[in-house]
N, C-alpha and C. Protein backbone atom coordinates (compact mmCIF):
# COMPACT_ATOMS: atom_id res chain seq x y z
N UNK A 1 144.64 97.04 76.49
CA UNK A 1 144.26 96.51 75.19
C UNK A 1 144.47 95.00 75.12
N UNK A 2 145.83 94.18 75.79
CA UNK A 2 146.05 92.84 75.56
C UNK A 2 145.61 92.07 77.33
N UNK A 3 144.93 92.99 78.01
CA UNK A 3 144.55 92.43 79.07
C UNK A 3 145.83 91.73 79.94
N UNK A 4 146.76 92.03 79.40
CA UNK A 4 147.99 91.30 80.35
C UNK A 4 148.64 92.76 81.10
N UNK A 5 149.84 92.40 82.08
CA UNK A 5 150.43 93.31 82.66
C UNK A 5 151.30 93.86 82.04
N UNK A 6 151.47 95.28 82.23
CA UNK A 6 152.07 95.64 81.34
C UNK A 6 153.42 95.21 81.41
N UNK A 7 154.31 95.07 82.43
CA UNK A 7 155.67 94.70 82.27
C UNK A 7 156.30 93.40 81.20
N UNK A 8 154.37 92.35 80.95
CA UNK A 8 154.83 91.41 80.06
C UNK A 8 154.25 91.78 78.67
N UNK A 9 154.34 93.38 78.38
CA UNK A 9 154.14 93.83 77.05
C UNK A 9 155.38 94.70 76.44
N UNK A 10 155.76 94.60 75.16
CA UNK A 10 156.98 95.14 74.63
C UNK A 10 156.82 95.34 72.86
N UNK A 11 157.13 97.02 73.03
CA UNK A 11 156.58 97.60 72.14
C UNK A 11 157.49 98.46 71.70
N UNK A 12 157.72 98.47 70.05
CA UNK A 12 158.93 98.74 69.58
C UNK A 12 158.37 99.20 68.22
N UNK A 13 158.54 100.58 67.99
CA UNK A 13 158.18 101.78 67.09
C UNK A 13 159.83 102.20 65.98
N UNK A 14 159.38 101.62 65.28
CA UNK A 14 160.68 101.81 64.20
C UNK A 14 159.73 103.08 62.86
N UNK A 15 160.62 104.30 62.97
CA UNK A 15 160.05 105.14 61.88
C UNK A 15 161.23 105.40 60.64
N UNK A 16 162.13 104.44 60.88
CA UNK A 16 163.20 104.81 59.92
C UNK A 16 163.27 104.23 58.54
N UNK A 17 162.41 103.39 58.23
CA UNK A 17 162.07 102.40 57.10
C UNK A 17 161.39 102.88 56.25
N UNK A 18 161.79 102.69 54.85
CA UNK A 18 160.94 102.86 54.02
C UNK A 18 160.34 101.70 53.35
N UNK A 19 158.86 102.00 53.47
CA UNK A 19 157.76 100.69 53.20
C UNK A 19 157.11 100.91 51.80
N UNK A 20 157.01 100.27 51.15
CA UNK A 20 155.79 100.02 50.14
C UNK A 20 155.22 98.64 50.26
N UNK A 21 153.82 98.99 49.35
CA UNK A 21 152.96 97.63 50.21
C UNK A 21 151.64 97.50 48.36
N UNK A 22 151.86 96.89 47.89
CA UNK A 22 150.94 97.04 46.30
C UNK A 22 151.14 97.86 45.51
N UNK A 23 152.81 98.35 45.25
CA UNK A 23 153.19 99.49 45.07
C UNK A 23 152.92 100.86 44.88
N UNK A 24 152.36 100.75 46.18
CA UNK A 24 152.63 102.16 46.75
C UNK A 24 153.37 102.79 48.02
N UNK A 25 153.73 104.34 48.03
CA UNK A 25 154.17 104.26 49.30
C UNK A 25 153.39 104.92 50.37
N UNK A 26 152.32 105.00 50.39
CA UNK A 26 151.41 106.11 51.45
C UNK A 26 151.79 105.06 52.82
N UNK A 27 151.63 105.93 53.49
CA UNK A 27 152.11 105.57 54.94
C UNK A 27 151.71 104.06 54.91
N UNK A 28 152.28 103.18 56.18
CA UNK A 28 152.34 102.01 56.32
C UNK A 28 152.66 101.60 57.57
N UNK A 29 151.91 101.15 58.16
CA UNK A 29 152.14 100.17 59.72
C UNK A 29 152.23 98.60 59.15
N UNK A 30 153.37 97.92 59.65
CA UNK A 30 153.57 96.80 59.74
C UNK A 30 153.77 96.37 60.85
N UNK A 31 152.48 95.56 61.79
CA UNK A 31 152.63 95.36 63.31
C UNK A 31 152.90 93.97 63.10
N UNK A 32 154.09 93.55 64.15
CA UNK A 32 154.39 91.90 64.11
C UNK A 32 153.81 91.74 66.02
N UNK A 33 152.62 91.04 66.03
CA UNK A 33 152.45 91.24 67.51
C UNK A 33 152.24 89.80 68.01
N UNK A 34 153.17 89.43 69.16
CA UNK A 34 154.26 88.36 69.65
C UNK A 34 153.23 88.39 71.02
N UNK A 35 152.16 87.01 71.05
CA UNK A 35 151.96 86.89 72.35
C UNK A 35 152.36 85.65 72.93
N UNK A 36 152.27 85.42 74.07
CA UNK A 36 151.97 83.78 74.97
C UNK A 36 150.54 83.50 75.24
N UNK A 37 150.46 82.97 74.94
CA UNK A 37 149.02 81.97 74.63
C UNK A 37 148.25 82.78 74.16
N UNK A 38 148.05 83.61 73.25
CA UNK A 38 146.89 84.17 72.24
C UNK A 38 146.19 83.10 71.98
N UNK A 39 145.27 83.55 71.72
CA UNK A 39 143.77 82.68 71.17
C UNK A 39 143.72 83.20 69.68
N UNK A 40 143.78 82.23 68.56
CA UNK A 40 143.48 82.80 67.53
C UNK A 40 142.39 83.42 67.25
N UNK A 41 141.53 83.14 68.32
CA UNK A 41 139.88 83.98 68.36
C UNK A 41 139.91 85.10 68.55
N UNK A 42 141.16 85.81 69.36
CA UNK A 42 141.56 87.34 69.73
C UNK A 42 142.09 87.96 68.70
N UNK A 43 142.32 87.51 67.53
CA UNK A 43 143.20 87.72 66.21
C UNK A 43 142.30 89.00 65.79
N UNK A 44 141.16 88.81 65.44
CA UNK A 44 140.22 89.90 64.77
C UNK A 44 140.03 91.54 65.44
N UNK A 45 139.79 91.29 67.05
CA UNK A 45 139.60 92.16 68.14
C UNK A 45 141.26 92.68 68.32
N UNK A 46 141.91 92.44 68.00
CA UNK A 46 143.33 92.96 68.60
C UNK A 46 143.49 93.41 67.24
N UNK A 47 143.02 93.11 65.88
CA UNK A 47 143.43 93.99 64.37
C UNK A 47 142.63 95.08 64.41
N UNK A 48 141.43 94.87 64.76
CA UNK A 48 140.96 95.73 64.31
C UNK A 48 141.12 97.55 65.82
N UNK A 49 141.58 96.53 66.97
CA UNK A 49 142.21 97.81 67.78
C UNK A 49 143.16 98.40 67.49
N UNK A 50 144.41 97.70 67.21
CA UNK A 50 145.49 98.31 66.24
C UNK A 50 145.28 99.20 64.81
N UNK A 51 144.19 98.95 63.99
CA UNK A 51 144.28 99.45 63.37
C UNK A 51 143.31 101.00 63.56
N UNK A 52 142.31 101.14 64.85
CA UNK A 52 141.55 101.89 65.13
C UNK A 52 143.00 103.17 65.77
N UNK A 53 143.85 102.31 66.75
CA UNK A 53 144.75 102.98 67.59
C UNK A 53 145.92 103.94 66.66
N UNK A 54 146.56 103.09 64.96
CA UNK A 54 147.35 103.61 64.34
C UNK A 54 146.62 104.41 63.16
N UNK A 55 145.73 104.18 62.82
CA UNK A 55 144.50 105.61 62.37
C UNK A 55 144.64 106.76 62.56
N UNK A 56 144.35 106.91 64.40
CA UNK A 56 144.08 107.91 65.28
C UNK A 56 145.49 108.78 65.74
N UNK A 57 146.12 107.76 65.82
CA UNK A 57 147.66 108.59 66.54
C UNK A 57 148.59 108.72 64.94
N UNK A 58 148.54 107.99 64.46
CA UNK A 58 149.76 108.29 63.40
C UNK A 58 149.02 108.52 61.72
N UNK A 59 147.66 108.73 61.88
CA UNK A 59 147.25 109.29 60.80
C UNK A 59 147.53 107.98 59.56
N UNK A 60 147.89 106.31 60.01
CA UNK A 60 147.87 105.87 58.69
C UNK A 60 146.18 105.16 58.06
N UNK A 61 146.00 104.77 56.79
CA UNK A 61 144.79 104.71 56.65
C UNK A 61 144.70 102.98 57.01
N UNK A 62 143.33 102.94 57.74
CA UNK A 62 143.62 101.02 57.89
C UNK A 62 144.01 100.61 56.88
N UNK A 63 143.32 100.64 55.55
CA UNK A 63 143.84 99.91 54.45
C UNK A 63 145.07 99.27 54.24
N UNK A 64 145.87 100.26 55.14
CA UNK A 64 147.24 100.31 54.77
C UNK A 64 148.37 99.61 56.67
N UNK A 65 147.29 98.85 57.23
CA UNK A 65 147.39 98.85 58.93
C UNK A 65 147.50 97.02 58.48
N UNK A 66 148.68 96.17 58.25
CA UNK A 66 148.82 94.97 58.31
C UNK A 66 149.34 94.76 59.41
N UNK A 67 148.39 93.73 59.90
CA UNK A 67 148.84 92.87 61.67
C UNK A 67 149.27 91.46 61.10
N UNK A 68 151.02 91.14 61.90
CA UNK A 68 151.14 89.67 61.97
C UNK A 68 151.13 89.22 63.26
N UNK A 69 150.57 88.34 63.23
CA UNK A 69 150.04 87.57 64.54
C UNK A 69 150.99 86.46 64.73
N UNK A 70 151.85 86.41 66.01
CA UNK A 70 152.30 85.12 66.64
C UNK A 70 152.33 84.73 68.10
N UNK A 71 151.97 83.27 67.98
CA UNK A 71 152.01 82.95 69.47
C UNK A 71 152.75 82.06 69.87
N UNK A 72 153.89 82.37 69.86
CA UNK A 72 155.62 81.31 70.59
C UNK A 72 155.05 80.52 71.65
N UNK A 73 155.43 79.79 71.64
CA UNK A 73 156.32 78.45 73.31
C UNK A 73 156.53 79.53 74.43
N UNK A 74 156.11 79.51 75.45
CA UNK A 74 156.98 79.70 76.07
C UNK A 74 158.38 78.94 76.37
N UNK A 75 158.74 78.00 75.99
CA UNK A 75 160.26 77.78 75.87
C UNK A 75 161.15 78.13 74.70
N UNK A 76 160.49 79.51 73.68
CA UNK A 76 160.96 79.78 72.44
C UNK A 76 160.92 81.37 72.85
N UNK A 77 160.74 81.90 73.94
CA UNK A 77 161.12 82.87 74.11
C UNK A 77 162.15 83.01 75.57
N UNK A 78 163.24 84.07 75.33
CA UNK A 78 164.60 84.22 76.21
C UNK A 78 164.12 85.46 77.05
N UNK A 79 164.68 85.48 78.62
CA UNK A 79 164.57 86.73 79.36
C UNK A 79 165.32 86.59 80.46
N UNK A 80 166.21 87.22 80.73
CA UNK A 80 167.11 87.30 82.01
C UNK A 80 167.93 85.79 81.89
N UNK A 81 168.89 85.64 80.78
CA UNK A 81 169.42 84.56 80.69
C UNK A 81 168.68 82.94 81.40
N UNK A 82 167.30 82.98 81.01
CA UNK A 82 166.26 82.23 81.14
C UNK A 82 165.35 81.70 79.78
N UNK A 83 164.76 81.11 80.14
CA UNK A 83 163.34 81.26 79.18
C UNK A 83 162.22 81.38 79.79
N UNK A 84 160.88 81.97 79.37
CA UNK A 84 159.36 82.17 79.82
C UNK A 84 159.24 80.69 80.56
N UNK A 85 159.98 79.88 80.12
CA UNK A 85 158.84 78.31 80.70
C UNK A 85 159.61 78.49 81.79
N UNK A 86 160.99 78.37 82.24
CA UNK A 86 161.43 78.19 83.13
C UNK A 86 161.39 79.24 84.39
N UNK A 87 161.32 80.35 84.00
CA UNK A 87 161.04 81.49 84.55
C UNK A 87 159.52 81.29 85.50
N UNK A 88 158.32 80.45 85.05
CA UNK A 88 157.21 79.95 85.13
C UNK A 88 156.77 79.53 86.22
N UNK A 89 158.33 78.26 85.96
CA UNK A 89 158.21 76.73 87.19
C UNK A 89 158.51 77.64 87.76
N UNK A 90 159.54 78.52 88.16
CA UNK A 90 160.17 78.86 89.42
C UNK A 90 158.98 79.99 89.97
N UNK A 91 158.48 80.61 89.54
CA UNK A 91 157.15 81.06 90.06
C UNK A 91 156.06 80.61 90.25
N UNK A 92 155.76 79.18 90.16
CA UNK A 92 154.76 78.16 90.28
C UNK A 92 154.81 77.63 91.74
């Protein structure tokens, strides 16, 4: 779906929350989805897969399928007492 490998994808399913969203409570996906170098041009094509994908598997209605979109630094994200940039050079 994000065309990257999967080991640099991370995906985290919280069902313990209770959401309302225009006060109501019918089901609710709130996706916060965290890339490195997204294209804000991919913004539309990656909502509207998410919201095709959480439809289908978890029965919520798109209406109710809000995507937040961010695209960090790689020197604003941490991994193996590192960061993405530095982690980078040394694989460069």
């Amino acid at each position: 779906m994000t065309k990257k490998p999967e080991k640099a994808v991370i995906i985290t399913l919280n069902s313990q929350y209770d959401m309302w969203c225009n006060g109501s409570d019918a089901p609710l996906a709130h996706i916060r989805f965290s890339s490195l170098d997204m294209l804000v041009s991919d913004h539309v094509g990656y909502s509207a897969k998410f919201a095709e994908l959480f439809n289908k598997e978890l029965d919520v209605d798109t209406e109710w399928i809000i995507v937040e979109f961010n695209s960090p630094q790689a020197t604003h994200l941490g991994k193996n007492g590192s960061t993405i940039a530095e982690i980078r050079k040394v694989a460069d």
